[in-house]
N, C-alpha and C. Protein backbone atom coordinates (compact mmCIF):
# COMPACT_ATOMS: atom_id res chain seq x y z
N UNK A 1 10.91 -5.58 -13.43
CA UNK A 1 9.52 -5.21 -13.59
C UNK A 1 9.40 -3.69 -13.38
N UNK A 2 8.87 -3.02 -14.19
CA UNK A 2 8.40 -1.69 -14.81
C UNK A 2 7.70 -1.46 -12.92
N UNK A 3 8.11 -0.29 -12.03
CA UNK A 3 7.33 -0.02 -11.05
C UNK A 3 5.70 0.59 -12.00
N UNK A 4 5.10 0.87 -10.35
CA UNK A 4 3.37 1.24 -10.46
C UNK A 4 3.68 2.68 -10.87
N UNK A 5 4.97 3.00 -9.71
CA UNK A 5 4.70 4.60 -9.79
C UNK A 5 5.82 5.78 -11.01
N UNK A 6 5.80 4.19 -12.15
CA UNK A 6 6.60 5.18 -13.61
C UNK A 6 5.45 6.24 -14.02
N UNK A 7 4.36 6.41 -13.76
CA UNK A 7 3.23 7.86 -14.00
C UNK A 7 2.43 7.32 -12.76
N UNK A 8 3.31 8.28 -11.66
CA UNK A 8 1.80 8.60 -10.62
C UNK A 8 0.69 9.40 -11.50
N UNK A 9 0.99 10.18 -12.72
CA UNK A 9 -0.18 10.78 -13.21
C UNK A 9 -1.87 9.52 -13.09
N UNK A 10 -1.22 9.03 -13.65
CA UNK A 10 -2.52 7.58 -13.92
C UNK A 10 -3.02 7.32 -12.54
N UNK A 11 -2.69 7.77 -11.41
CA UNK A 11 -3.52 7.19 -10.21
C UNK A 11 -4.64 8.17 -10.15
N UNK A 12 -4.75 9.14 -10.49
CA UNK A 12 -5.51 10.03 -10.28
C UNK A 12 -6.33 10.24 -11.42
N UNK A 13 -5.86 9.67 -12.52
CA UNK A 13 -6.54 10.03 -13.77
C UNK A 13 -7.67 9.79 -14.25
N UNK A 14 -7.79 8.34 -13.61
CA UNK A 14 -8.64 7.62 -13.56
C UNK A 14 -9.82 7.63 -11.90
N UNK A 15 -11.12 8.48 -12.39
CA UNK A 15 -11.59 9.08 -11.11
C UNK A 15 -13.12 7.60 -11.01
N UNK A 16 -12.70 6.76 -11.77
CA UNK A 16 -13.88 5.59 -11.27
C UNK A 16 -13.12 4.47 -10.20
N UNK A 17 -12.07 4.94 -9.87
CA UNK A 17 -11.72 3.80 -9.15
C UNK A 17 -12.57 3.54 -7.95
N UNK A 18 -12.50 2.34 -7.17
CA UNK A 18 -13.24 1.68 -5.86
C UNK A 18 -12.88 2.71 -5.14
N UNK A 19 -13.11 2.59 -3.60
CA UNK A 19 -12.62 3.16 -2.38
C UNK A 19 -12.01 2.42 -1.24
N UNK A 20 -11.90 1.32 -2.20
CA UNK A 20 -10.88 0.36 -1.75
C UNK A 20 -9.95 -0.41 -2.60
N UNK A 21 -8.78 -0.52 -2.37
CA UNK A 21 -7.59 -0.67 -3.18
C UNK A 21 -6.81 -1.55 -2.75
N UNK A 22 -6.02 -2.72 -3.23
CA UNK A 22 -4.98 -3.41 -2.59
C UNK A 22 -3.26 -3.01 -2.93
N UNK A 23 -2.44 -3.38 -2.14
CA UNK A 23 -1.20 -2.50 -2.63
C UNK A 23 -0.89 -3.62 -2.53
N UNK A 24 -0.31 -3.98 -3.68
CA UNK A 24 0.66 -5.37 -4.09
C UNK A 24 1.90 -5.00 -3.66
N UNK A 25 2.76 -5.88 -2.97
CA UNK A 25 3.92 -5.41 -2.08
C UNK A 25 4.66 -6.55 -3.38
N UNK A 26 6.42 -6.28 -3.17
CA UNK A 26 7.13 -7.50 -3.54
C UNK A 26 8.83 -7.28 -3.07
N UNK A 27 9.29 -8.15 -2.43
CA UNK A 27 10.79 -7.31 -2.01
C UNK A 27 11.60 -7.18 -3.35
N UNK A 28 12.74 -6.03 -2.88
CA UNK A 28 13.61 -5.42 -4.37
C UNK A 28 14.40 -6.90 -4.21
N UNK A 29 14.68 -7.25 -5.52
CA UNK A 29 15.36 -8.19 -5.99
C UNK A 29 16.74 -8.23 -5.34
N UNK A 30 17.40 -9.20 -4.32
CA UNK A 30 18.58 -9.26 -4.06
C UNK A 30 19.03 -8.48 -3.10
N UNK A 31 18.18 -7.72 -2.23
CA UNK A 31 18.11 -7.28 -0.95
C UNK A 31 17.11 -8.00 -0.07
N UNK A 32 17.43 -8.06 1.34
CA UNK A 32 16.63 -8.44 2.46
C UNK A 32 15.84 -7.32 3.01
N UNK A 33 14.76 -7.70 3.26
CA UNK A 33 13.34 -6.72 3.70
C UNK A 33 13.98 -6.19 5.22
N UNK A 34 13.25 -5.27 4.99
CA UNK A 34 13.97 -4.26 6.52
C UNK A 34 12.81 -3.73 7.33
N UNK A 35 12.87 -3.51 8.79
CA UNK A 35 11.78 -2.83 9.25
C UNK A 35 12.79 -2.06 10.40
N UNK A 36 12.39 -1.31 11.60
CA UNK A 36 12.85 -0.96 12.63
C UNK A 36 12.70 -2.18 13.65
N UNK A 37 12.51 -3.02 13.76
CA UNK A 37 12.08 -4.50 14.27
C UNK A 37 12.06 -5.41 14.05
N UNK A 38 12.91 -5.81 12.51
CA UNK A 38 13.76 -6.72 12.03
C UNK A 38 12.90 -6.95 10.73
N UNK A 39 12.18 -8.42 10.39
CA UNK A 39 12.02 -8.57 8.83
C UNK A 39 10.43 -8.27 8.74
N UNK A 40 9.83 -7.62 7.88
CA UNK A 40 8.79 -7.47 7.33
C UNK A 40 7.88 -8.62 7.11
N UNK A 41 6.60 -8.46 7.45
CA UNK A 41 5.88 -9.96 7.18
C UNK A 41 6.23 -10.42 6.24
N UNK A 42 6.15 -11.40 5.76
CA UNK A 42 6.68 -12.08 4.54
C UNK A 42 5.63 -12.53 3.84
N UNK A 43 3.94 -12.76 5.00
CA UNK A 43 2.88 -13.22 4.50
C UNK A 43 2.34 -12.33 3.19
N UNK A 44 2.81 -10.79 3.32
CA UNK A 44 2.43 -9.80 2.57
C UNK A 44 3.10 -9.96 0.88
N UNK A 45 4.33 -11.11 0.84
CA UNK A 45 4.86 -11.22 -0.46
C UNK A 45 3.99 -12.64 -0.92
N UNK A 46 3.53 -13.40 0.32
CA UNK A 46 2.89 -14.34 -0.58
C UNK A 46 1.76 -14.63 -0.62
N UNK A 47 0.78 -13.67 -0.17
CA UNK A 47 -0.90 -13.84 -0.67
C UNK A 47 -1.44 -14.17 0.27
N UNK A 48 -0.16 -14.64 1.72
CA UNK A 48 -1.29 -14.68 2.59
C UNK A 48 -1.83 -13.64 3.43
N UNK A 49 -1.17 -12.70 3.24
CA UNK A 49 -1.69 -10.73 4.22
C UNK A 49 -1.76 -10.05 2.95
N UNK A 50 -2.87 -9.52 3.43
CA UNK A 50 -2.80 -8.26 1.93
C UNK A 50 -2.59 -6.97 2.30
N UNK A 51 -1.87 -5.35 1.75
CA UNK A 51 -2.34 -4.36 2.41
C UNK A 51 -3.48 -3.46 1.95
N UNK A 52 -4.36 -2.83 2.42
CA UNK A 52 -5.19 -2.69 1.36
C UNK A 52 -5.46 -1.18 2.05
N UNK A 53 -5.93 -0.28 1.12
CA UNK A 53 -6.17 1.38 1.26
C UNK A 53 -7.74 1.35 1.27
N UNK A 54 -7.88 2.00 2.14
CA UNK A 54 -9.33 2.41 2.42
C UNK A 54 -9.74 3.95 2.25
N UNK A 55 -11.48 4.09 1.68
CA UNK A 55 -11.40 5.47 1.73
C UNK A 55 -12.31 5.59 2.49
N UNK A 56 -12.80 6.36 4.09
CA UNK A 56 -13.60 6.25 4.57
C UNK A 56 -14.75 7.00 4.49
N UNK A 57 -15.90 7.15 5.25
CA UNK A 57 -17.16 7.59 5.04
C UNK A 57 -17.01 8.82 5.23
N UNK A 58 -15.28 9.52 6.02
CA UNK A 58 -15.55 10.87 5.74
C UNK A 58 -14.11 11.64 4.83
N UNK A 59 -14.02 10.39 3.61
CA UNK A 59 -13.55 10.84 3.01
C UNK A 59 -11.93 10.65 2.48
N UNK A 60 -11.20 10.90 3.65
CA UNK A 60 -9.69 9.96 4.11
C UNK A 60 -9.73 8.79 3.59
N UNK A 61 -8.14 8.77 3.16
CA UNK A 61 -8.02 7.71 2.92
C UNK A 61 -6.72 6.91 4.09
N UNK A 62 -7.12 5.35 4.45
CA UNK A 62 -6.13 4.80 5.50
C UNK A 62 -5.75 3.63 4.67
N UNK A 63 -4.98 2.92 5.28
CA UNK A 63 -4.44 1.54 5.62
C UNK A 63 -4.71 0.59 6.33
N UNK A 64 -4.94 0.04 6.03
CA UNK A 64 -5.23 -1.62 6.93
C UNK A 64 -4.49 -3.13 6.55
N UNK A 65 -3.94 -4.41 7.40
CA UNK A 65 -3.50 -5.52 6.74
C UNK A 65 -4.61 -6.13 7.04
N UNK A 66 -4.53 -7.23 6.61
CA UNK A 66 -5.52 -8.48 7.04
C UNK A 66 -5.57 -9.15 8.17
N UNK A 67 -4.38 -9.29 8.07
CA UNK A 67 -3.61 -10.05 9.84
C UNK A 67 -2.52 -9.20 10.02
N UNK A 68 -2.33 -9.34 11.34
CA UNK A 68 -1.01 -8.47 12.17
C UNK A 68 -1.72 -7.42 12.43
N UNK A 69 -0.55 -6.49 12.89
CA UNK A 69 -0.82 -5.47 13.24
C UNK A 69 -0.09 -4.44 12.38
N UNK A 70 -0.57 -2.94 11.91
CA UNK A 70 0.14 -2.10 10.87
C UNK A 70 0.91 -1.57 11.66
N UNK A 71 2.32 -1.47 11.12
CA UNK A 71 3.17 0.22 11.78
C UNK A 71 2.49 1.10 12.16
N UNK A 72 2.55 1.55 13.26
CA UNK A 72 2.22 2.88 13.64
C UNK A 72 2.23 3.98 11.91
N UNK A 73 3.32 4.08 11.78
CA UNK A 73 4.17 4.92 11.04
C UNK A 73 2.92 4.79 9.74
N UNK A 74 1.77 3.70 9.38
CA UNK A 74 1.19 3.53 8.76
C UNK A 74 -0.18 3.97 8.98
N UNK A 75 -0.71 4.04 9.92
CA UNK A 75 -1.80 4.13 10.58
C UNK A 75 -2.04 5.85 10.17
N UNK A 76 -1.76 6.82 9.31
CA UNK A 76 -1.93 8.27 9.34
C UNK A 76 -3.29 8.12 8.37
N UNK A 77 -3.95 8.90 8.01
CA UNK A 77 -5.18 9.64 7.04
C UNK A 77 -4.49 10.54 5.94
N UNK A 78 -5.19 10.21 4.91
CA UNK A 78 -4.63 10.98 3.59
C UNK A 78 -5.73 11.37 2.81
N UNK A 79 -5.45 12.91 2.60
CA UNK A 79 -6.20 13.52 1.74
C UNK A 79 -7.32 12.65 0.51
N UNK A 80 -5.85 12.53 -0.03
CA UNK A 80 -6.22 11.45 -1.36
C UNK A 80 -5.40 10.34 -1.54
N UNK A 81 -5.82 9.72 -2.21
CA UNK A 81 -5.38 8.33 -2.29
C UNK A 81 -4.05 8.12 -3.20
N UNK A 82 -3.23 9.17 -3.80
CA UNK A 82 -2.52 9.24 -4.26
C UNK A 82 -1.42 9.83 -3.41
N UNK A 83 -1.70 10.75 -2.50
CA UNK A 83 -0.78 10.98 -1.15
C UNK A 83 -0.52 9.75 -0.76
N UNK A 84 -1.24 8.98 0.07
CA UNK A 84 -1.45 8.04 0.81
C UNK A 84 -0.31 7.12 0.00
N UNK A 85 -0.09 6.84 -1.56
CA UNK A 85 0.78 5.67 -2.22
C UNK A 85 1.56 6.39 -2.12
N UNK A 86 1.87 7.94 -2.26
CA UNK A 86 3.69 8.14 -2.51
C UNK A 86 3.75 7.89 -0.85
N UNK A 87 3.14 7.99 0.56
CA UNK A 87 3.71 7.91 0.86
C UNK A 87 3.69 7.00 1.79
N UNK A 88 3.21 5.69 1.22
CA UNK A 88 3.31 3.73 1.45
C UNK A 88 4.67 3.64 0.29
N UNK A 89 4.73 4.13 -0.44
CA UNK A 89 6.15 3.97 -1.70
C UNK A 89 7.25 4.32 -0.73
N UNK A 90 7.42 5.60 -0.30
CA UNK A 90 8.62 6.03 0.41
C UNK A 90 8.86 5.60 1.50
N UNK A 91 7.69 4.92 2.34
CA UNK A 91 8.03 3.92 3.60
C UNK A 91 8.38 2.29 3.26
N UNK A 92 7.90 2.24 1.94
CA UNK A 92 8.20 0.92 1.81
C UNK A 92 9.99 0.45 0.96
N UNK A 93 10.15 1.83 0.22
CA UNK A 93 11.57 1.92 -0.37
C UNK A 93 12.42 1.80 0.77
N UNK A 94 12.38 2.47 1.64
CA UNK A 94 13.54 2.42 2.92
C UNK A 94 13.62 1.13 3.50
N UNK A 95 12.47 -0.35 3.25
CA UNK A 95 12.86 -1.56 3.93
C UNK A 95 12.69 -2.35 2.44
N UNK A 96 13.64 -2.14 1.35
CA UNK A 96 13.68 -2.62 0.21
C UNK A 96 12.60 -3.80 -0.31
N UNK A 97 11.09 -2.58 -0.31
CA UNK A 97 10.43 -3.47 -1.04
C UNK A 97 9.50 -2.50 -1.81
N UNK A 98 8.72 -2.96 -3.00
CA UNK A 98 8.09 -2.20 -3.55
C UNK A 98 6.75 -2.27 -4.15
N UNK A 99 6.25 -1.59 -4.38
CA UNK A 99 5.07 -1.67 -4.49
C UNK A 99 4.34 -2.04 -6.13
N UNK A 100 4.17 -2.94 -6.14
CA UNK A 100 4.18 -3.48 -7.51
C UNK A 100 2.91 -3.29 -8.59
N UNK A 101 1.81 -3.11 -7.77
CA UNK A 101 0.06 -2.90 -8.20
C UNK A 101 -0.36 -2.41 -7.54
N UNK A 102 -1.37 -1.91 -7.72
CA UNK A 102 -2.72 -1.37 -7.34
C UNK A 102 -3.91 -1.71 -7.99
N UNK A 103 -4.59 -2.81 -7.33
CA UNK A 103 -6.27 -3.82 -7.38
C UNK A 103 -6.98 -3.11 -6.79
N UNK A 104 -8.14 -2.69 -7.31
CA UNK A 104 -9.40 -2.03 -7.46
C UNK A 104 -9.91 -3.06 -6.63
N UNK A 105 -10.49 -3.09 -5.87
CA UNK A 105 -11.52 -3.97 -4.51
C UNK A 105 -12.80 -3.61 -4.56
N UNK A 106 -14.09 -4.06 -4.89
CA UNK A 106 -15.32 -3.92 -4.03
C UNK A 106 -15.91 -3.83 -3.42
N UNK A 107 -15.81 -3.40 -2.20
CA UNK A 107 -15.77 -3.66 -0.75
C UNK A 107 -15.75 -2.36 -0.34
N UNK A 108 -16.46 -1.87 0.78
CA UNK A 108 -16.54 -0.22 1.44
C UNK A 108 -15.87 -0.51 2.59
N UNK A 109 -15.22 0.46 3.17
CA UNK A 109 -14.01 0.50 4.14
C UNK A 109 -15.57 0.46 5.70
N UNK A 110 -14.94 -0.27 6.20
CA UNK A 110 -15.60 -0.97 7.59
C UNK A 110 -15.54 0.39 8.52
């Protein structure tokens, strides 16, 4: 499967998106998921945790799951929302999994 980020151009290109976003996770084919604390939720490959990007009321954009608790290492503020994916992509490449979509959400960050 063709990754999201063959044209990061297109994340930005498109300036109607929500201010909330879901990041479709999926592990790399034929490797085991990695964390500093052993295996990665697994709920996040099957629909039952989602991760989802928020843009808040002053602007930043964060991270949040549904259930659990996020990595620290996740928890930072990003300019734009295209920072914020390269760099959920480059934390998520190092525990062989990837980021497969990006879903437009309706919903204003809490």
């Amino acid at each position: 499967m063709a990754s999201v980020f063959n044209s990061m151009e297109n994340v930005e290109e498109n300036k109607n998106h929500s201010n909330v976003r879901e990041l479709v996770l999926k592990p790399i084919e034929g490797k085991g998921t990695l964390n500093s604390k052993g295996l990665i939720d697994n709920r996040l490959f099957k629909g039952d945790n989602h991760l989802h990007a928020y843009q808040g009321e002053d602007g930043l954009w964060f991270m949040r799951q549904d259930q659990g608790h996020l990595p620290e290492v996740l928890k930072e503020k990003f300019t734009t929302f295209s920072k914020l994916l390269t760099f959920a992509k480059n934390y998520y490449d190092k525990r062989n999994v990837e980021i497969v979509e990006v879903k437009d959400k309706h919903e204003h960050a809490a």
